[in-house]
N, C-alpha and C. Protein backbone atom coordinates (compact mmCIF):
# COMPACT_ATOMS: atom_id res chain seq x y z
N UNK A 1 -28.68 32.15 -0.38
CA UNK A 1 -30.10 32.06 -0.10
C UNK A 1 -30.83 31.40 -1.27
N UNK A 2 -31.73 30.99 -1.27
CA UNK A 2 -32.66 29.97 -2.06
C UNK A 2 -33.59 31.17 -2.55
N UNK A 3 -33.91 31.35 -3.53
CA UNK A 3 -34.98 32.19 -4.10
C UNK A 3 -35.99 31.59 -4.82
N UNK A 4 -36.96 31.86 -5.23
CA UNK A 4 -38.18 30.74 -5.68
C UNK A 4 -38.12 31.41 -7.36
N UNK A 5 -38.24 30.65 -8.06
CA UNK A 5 -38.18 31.17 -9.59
C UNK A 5 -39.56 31.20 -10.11
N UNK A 6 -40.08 32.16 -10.84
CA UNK A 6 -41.41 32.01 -11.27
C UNK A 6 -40.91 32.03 -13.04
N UNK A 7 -41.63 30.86 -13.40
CA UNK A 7 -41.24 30.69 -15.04
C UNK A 7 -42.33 30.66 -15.57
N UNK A 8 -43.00 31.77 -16.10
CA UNK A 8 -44.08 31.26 -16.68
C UNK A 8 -45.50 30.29 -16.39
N UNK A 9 -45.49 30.81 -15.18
CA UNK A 9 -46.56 30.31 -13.75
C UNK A 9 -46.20 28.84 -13.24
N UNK A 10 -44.76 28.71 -13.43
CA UNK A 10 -44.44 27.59 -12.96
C UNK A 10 -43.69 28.03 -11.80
N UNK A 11 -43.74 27.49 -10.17
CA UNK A 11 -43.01 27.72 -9.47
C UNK A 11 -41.93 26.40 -9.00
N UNK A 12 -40.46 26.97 -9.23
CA UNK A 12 -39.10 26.21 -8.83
C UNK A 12 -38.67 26.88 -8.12
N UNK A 13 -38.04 25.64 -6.59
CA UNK A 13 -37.29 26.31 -5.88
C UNK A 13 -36.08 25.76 -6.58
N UNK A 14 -35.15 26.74 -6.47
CA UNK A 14 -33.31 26.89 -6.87
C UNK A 14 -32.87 27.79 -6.57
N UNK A 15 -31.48 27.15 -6.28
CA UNK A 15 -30.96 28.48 -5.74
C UNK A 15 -30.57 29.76 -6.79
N UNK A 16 -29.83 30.97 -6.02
CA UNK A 16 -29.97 31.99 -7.21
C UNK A 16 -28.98 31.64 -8.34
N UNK A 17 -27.77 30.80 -8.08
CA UNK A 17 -27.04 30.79 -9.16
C UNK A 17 -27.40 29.78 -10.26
N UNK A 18 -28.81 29.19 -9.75
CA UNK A 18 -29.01 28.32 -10.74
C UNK A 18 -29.65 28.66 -12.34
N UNK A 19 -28.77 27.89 -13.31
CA UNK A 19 -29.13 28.31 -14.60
C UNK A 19 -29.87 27.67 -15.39
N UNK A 20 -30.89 28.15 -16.33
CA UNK A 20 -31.76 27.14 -16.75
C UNK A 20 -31.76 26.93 -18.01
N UNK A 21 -30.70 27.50 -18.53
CA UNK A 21 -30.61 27.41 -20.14
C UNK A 21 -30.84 28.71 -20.96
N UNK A 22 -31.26 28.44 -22.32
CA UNK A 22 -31.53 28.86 -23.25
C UNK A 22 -33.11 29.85 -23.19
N UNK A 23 -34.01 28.86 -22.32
CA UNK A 23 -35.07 29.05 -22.59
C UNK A 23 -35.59 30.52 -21.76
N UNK A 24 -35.24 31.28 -20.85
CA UNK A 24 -35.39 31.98 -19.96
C UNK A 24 -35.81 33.04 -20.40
N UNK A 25 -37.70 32.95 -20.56
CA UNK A 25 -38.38 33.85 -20.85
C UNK A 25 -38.37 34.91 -19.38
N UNK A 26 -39.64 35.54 -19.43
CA UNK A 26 -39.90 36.35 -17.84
C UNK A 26 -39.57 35.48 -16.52
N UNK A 27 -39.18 35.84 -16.14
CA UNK A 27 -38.60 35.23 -14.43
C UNK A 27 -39.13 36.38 -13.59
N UNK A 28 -39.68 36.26 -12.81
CA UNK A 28 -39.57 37.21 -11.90
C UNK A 28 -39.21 35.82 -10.40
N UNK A 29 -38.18 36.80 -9.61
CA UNK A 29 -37.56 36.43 -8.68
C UNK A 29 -37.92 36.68 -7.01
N UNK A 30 -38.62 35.59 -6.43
CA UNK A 30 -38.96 36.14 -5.32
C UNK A 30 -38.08 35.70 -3.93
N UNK A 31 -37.42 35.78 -2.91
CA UNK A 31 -36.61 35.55 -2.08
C UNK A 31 -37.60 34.85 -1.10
N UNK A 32 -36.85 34.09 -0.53
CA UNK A 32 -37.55 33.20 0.19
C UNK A 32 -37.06 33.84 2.04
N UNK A 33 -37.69 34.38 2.57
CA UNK A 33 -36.76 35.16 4.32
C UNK A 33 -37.32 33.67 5.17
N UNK A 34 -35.88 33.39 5.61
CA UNK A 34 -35.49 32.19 6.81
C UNK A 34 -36.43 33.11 7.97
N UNK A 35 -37.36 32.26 8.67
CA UNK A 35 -37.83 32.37 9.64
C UNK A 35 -36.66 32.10 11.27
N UNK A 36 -36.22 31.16 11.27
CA UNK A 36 -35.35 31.27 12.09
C UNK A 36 -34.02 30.66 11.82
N UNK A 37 -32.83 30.52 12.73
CA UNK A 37 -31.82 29.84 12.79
C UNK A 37 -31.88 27.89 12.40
N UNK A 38 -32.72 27.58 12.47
CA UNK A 38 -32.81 26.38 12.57
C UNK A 38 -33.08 26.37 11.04
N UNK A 39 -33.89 27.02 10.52
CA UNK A 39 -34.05 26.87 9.05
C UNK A 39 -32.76 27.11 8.30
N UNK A 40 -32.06 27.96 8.52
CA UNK A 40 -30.46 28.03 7.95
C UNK A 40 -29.56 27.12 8.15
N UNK A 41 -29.55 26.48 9.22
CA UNK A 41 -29.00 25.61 9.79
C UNK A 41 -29.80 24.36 8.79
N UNK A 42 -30.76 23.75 8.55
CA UNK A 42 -31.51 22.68 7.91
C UNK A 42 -31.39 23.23 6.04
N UNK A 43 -30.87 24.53 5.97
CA UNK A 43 -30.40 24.65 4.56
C UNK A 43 -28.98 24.38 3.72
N UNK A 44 -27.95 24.24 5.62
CA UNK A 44 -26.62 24.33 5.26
C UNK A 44 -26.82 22.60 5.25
N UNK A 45 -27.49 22.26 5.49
CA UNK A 45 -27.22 20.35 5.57
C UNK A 45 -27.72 20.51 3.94
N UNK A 46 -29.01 20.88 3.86
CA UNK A 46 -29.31 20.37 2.46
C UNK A 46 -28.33 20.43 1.27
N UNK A 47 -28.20 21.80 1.36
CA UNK A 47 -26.83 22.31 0.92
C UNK A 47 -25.41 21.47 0.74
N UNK A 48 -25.11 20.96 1.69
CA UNK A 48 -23.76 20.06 2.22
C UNK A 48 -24.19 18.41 1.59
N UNK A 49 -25.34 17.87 1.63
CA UNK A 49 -25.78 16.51 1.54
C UNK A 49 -26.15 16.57 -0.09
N UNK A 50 -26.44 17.78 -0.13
CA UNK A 50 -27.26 17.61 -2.27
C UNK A 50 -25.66 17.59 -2.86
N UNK A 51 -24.85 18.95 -2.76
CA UNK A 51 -23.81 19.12 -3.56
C UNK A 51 -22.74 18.67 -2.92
N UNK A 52 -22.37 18.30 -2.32
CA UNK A 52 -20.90 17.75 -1.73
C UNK A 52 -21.53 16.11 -0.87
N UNK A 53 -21.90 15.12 -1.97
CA UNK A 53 -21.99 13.95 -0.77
C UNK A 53 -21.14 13.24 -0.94
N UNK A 54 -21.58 12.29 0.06
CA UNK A 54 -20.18 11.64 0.66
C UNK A 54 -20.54 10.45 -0.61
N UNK A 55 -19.28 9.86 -0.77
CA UNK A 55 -19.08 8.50 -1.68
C UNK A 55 -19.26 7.54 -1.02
N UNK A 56 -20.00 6.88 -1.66
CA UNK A 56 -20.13 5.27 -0.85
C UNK A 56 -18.48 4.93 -1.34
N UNK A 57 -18.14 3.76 0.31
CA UNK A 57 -17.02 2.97 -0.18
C UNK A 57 -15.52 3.74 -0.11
N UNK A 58 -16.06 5.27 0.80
CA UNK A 58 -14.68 6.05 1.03
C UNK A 58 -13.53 5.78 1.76
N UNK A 59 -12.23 5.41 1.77
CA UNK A 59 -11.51 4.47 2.52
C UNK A 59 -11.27 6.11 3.70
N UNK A 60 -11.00 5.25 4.89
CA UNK A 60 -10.94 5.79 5.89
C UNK A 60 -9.28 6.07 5.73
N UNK A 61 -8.20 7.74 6.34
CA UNK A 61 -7.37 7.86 6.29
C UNK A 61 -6.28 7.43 7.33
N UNK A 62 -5.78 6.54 6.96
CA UNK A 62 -4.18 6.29 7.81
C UNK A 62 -3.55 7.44 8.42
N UNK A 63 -3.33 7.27 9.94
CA UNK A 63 -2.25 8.02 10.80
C UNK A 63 -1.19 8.95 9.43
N UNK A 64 -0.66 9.91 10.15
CA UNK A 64 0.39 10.30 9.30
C UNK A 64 1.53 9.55 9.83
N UNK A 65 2.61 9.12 8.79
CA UNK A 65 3.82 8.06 9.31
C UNK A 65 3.10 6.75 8.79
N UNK A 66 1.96 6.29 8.88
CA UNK A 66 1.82 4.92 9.20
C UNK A 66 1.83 3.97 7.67
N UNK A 67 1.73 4.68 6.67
CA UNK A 67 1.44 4.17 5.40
C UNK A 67 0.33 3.62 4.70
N UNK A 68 0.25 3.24 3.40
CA UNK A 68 -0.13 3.43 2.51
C UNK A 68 -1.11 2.48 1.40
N UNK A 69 -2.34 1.85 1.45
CA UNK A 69 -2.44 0.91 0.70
C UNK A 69 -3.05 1.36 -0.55
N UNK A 70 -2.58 1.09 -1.77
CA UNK A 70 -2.77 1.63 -2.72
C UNK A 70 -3.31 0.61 -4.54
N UNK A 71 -4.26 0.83 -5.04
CA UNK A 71 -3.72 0.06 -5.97
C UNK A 71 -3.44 0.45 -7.24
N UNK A 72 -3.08 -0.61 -7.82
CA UNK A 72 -2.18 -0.34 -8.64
C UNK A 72 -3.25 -0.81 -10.46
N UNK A 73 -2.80 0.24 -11.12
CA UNK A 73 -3.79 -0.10 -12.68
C UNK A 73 -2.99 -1.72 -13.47
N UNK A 74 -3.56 -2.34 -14.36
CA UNK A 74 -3.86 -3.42 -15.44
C UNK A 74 -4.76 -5.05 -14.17
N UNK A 75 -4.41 -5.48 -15.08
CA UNK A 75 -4.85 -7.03 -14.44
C UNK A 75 -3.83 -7.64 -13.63
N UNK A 76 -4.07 -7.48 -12.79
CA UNK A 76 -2.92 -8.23 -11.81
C UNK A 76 -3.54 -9.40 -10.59
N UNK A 77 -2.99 -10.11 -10.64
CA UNK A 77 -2.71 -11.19 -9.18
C UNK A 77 -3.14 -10.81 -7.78
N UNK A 78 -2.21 -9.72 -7.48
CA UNK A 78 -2.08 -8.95 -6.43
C UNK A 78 -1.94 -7.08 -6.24
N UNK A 79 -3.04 -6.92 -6.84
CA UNK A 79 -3.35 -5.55 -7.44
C UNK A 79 -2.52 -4.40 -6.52
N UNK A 80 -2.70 -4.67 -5.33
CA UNK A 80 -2.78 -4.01 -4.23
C UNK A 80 -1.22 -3.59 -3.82
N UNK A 81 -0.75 -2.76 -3.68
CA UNK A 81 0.79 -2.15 -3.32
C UNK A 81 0.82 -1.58 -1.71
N UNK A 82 1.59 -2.28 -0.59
CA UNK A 82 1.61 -1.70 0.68
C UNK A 82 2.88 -1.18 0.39
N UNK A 83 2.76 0.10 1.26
CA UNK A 83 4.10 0.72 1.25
C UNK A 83 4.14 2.25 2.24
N UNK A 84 5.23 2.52 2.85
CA UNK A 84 5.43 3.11 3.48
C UNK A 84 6.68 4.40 3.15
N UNK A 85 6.08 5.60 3.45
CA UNK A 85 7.49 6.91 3.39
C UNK A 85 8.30 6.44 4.18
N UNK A 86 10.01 6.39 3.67
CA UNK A 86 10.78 6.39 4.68
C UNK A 86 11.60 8.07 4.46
N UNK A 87 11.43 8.56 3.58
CA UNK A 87 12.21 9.77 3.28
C UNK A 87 11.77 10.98 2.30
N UNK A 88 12.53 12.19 1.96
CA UNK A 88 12.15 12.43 0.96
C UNK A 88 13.34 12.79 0.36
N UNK A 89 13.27 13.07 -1.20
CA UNK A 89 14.13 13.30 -2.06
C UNK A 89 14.47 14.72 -2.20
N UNK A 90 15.21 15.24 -3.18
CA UNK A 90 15.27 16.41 -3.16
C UNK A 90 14.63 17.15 -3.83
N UNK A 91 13.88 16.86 -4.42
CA UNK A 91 12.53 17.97 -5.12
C UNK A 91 11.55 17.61 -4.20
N UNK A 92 11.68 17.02 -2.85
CA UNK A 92 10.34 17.30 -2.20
C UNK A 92 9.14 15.29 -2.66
N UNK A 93 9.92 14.80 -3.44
CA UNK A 93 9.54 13.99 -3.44
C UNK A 93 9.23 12.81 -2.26
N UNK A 94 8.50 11.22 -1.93
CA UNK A 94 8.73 11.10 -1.01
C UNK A 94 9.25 9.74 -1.75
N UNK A 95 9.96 8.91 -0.84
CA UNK A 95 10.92 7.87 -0.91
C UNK A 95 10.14 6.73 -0.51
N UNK A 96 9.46 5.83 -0.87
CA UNK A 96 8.56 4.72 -0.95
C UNK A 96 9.47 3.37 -0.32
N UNK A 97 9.14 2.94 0.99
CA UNK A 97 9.66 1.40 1.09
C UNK A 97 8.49 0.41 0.73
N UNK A 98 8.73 -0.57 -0.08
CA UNK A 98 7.53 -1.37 -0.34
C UNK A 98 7.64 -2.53 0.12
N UNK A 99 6.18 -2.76 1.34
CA UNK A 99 6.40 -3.88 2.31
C UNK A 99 5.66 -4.71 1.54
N UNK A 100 4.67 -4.98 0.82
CA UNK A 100 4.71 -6.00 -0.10
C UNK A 100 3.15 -5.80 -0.85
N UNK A 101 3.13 -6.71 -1.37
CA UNK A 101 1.34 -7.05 -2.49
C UNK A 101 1.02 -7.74 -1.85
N UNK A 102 -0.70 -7.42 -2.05
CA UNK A 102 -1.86 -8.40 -1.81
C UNK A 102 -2.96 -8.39 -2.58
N UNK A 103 -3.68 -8.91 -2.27
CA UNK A 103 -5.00 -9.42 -3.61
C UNK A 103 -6.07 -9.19 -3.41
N UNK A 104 -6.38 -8.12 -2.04
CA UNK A 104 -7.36 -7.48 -1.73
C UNK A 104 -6.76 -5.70 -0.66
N UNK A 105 -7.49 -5.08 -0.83
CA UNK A 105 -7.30 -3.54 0.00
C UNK A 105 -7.23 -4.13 1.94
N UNK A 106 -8.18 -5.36 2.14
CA UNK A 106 -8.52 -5.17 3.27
C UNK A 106 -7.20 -6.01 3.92
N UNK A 107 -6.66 -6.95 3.06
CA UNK A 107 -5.45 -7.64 3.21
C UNK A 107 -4.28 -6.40 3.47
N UNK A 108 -4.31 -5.88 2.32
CA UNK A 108 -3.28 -5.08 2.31
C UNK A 108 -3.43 -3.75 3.82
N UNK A 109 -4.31 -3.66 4.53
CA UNK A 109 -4.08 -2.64 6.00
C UNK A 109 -4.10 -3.72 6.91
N UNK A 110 -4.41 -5.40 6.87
CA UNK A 110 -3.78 -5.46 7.87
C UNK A 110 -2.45 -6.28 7.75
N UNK A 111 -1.56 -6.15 6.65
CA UNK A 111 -0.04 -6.50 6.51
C UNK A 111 0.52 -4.96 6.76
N UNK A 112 -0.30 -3.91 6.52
CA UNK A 112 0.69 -2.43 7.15
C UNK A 112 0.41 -2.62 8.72
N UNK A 113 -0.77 -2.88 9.14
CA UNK A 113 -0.89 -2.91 10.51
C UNK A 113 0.28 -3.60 11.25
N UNK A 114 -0.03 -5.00 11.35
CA UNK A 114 1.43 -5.97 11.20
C UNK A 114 2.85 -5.33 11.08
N UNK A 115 3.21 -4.66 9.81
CA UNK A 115 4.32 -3.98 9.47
C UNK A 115 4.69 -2.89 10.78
N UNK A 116 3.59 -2.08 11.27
CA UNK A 116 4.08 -0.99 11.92
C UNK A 116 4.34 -1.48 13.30
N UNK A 117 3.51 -3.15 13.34
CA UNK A 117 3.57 -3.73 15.06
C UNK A 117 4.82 -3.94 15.21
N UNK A 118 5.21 -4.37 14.35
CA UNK A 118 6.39 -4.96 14.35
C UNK A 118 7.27 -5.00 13.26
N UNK A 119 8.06 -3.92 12.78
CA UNK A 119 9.04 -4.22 11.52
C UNK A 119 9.81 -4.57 11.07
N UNK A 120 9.92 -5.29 9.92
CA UNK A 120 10.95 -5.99 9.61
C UNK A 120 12.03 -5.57 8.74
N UNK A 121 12.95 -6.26 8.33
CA UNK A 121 13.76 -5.87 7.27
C UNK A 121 13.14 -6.01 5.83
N UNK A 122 12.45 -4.88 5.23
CA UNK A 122 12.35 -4.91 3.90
C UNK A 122 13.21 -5.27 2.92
N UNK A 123 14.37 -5.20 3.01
CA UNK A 123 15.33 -5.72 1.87
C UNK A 123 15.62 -6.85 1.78
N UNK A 124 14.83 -7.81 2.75
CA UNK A 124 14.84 -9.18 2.30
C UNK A 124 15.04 -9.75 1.29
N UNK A 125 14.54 -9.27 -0.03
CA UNK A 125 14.86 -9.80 -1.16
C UNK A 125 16.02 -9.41 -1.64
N UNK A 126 16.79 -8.81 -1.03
CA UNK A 126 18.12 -8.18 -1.64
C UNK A 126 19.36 -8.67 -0.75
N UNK A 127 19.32 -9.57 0.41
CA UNK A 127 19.96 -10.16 1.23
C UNK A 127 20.88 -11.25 0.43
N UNK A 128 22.32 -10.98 0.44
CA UNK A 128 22.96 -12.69 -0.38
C UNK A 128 23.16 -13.68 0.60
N UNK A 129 23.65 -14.60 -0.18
CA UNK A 129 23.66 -15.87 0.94
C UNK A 129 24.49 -15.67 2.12
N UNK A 130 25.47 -14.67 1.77
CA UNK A 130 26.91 -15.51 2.70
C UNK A 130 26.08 -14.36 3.59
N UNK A 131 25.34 -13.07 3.59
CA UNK A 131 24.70 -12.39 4.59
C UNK A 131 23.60 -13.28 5.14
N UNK A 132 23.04 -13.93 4.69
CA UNK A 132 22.08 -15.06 5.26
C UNK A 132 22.51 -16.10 5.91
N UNK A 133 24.15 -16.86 5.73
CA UNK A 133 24.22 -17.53 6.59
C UNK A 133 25.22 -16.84 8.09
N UNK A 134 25.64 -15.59 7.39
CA UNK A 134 25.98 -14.86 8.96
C UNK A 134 24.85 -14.69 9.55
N UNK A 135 24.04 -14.37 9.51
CA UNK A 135 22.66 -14.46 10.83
C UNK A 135 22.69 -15.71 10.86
N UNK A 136 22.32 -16.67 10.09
CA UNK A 136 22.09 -17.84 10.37
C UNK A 136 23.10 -18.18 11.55
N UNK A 137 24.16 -17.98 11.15
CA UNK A 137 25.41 -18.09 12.59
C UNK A 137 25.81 -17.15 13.89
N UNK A 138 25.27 -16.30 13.84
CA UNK A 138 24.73 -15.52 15.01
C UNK A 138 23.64 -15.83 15.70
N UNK A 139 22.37 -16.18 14.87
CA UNK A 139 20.67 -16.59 15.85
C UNK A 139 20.71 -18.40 15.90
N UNK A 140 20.75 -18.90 15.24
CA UNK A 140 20.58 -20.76 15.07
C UNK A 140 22.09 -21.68 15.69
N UNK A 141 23.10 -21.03 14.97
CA UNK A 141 24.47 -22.00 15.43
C UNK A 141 24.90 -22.56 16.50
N UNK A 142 24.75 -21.25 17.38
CA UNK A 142 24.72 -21.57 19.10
C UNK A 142 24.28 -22.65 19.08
N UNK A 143 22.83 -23.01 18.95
CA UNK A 143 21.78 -23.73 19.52
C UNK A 143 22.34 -25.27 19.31
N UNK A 144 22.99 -25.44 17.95
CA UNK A 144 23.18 -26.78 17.44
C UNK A 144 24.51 -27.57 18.41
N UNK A 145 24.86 -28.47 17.91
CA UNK A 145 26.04 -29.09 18.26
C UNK A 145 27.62 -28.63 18.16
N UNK A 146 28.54 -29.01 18.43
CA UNK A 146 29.68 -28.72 17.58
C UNK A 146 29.93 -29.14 16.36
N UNK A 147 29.66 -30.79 15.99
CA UNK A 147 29.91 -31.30 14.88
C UNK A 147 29.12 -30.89 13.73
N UNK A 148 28.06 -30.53 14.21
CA UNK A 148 26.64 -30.68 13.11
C UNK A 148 27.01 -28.85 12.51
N UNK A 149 27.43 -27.77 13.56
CA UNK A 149 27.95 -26.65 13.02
C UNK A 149 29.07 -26.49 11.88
N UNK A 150 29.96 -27.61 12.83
CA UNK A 150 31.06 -27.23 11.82
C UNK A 150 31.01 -28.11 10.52
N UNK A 151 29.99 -29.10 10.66
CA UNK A 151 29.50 -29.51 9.07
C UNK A 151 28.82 -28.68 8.48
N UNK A 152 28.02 -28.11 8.60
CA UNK A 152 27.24 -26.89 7.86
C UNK A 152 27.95 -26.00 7.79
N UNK A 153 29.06 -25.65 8.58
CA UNK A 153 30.28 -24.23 8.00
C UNK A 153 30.86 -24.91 6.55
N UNK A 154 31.53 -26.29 6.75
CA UNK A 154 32.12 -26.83 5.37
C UNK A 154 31.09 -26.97 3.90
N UNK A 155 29.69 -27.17 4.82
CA UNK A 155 29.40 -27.34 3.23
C UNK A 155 28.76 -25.77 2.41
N UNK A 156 28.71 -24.90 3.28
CA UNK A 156 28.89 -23.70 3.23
C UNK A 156 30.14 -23.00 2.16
N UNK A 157 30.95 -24.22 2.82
CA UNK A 157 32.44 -23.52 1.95
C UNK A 157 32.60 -24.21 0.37
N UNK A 158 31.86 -24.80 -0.03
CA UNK A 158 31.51 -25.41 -1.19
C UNK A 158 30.45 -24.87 -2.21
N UNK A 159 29.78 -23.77 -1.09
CA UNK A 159 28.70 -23.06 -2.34
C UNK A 159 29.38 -21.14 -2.66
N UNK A 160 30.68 -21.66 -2.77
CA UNK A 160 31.24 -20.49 -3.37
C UNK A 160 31.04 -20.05 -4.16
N UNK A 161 30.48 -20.52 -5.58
CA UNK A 161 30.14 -19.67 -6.95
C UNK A 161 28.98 -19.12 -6.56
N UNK A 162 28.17 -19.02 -5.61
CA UNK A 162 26.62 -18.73 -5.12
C UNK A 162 26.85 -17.73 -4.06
N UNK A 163 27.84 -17.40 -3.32
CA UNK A 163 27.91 -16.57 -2.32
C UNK A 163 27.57 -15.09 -2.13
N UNK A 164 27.70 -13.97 -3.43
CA UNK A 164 27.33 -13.26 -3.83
C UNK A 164 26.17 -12.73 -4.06
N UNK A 165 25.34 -14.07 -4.72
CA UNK A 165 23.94 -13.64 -4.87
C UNK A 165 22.87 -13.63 -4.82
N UNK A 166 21.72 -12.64 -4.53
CA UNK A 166 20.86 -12.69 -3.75
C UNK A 166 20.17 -13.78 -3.32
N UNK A 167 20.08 -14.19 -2.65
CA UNK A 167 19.68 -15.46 -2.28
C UNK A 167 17.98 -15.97 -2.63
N UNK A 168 17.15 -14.55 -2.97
CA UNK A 168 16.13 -15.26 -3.49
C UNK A 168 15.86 -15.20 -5.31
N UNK A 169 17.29 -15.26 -5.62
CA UNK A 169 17.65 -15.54 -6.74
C UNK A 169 18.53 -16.98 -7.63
N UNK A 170 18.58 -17.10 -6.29
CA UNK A 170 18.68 -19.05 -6.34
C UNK A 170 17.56 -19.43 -6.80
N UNK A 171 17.88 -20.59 -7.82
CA UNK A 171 17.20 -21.62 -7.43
C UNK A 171 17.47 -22.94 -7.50
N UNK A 172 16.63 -23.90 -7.45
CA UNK A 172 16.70 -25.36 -6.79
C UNK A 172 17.95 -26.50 -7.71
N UNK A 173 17.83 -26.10 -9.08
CA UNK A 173 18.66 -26.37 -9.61
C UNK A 173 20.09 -26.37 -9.65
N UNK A 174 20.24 -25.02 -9.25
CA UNK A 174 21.67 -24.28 -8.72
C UNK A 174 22.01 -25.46 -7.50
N UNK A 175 21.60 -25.28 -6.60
CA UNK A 175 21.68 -25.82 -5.50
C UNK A 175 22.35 -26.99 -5.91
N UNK A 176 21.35 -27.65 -6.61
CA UNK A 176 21.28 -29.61 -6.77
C UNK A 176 22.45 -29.89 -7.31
N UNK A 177 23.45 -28.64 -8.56
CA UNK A 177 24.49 -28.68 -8.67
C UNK A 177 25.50 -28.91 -8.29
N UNK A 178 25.54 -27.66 -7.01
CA UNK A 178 26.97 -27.40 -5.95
C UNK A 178 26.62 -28.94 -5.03
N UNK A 179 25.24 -29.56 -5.06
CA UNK A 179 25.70 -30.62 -4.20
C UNK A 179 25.94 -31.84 -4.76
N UNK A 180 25.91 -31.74 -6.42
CA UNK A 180 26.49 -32.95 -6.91
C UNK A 180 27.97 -33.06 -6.98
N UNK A 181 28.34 -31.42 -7.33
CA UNK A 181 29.67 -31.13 -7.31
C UNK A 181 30.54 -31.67 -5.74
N UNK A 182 29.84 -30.86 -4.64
CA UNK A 182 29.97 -31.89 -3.20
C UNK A 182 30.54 -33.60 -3.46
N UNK A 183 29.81 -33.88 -3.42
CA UNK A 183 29.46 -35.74 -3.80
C UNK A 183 30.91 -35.90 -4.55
N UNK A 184 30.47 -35.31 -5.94
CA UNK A 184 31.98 -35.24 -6.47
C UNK A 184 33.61 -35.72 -6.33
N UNK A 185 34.00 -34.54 -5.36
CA UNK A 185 34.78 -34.42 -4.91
C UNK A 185 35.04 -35.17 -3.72
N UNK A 186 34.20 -35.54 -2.50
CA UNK A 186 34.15 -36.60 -1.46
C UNK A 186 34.21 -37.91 -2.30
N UNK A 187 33.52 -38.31 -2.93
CA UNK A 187 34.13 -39.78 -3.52
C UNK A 187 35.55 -40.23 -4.55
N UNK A 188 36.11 -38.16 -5.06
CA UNK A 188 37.11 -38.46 -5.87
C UNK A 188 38.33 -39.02 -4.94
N UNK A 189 38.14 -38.02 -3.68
CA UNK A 189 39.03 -37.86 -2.31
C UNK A 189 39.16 -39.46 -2.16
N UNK A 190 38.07 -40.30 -1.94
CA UNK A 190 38.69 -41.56 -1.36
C UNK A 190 38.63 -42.86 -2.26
């Protein structure tokens, strides 16, 4: 209840737990009686709107399951971390898949949105070649020729020192190598 404070012929409304310091000569305390329901009701808002308000700029909460946009502290590019629970650990921890960065919050819910429409393989970056060109030869090969396949199986068989590893750990250089090395060997042949 709200009580009216008399300080020294000054009248403050506050409520009763309110403290005023040091200075707290005579008080006398008078109670304020709610006339009706509606006044209690118009005290629990005041109440609710003075001490508990809402934050401007409060992000609205994600489904449970659906994940997570979060960011992340220093100066960064792509501040922003999407990511999703796939598990938990054994202290109760939870197991984070991270579907990727972006460079704004509003970017980053709709690449989870996206993510949950339709999901993909997160370990993309951890895929090696010779696993990249088995899909490649399961989804694309069909489609091609005979000759033009079984040329791309051979020169396939020439990027052997590369087969192992991750494939977005190549780079362009590597490549330009195994195909000089190619060249190489076809002109030593004839």
């Amino acid at each position: 209840m709200i009580e009216q404070i008399v300080t020294e012929g000054k009248k403050k409304d506050r409520p009763r737990w309110w403290h005023t310091g040091s200075g707290q000569a005579k008080q006398t305390l008078l109670k304020l009686m709610f006339q009706s329901p509606l006044d209690i009701i118009s005290h629990r808002v005041w109440l609710c709107h003075t001490h508990f308000p809402e934050r401007t700029g409060d992000i609205m909460r994600n489904p449970n399951g659906y994940g997570t946009v979060a960011k992340l502290s220093g100066n960064r590019r792509r501040p922003f971390i999407v990511k999703k629970v796939i598990g938990w650990n054994n202290k109760g921890h939870p197991i984070y898949d991270i579907v990727g960065y972006t460079e704004t919050r509003e970017a980053g819910n709709l690449l989870l949105a996206e993510y949950n429409r339709d999901p993909w393989d997160v370990d993309r970056a951890k895929i090696t070649m010779k696993e990249l060109f088995e899909l490649w030869k399961e989804k694309k090969a069909p489609k091609l020729g005979e000759s033009n396949r079984s040329s791309l199986c051979s020169a396939f068989k020439h990027c052997s020192a590369h087969v192992n590893k991750p494939y977005k750990q190549l780079r362009s250089y590597q490549m330009q190598e195994t195909i000089d090395e190619m060249s190489k060997v076809v002109y030593n042949s004839n």
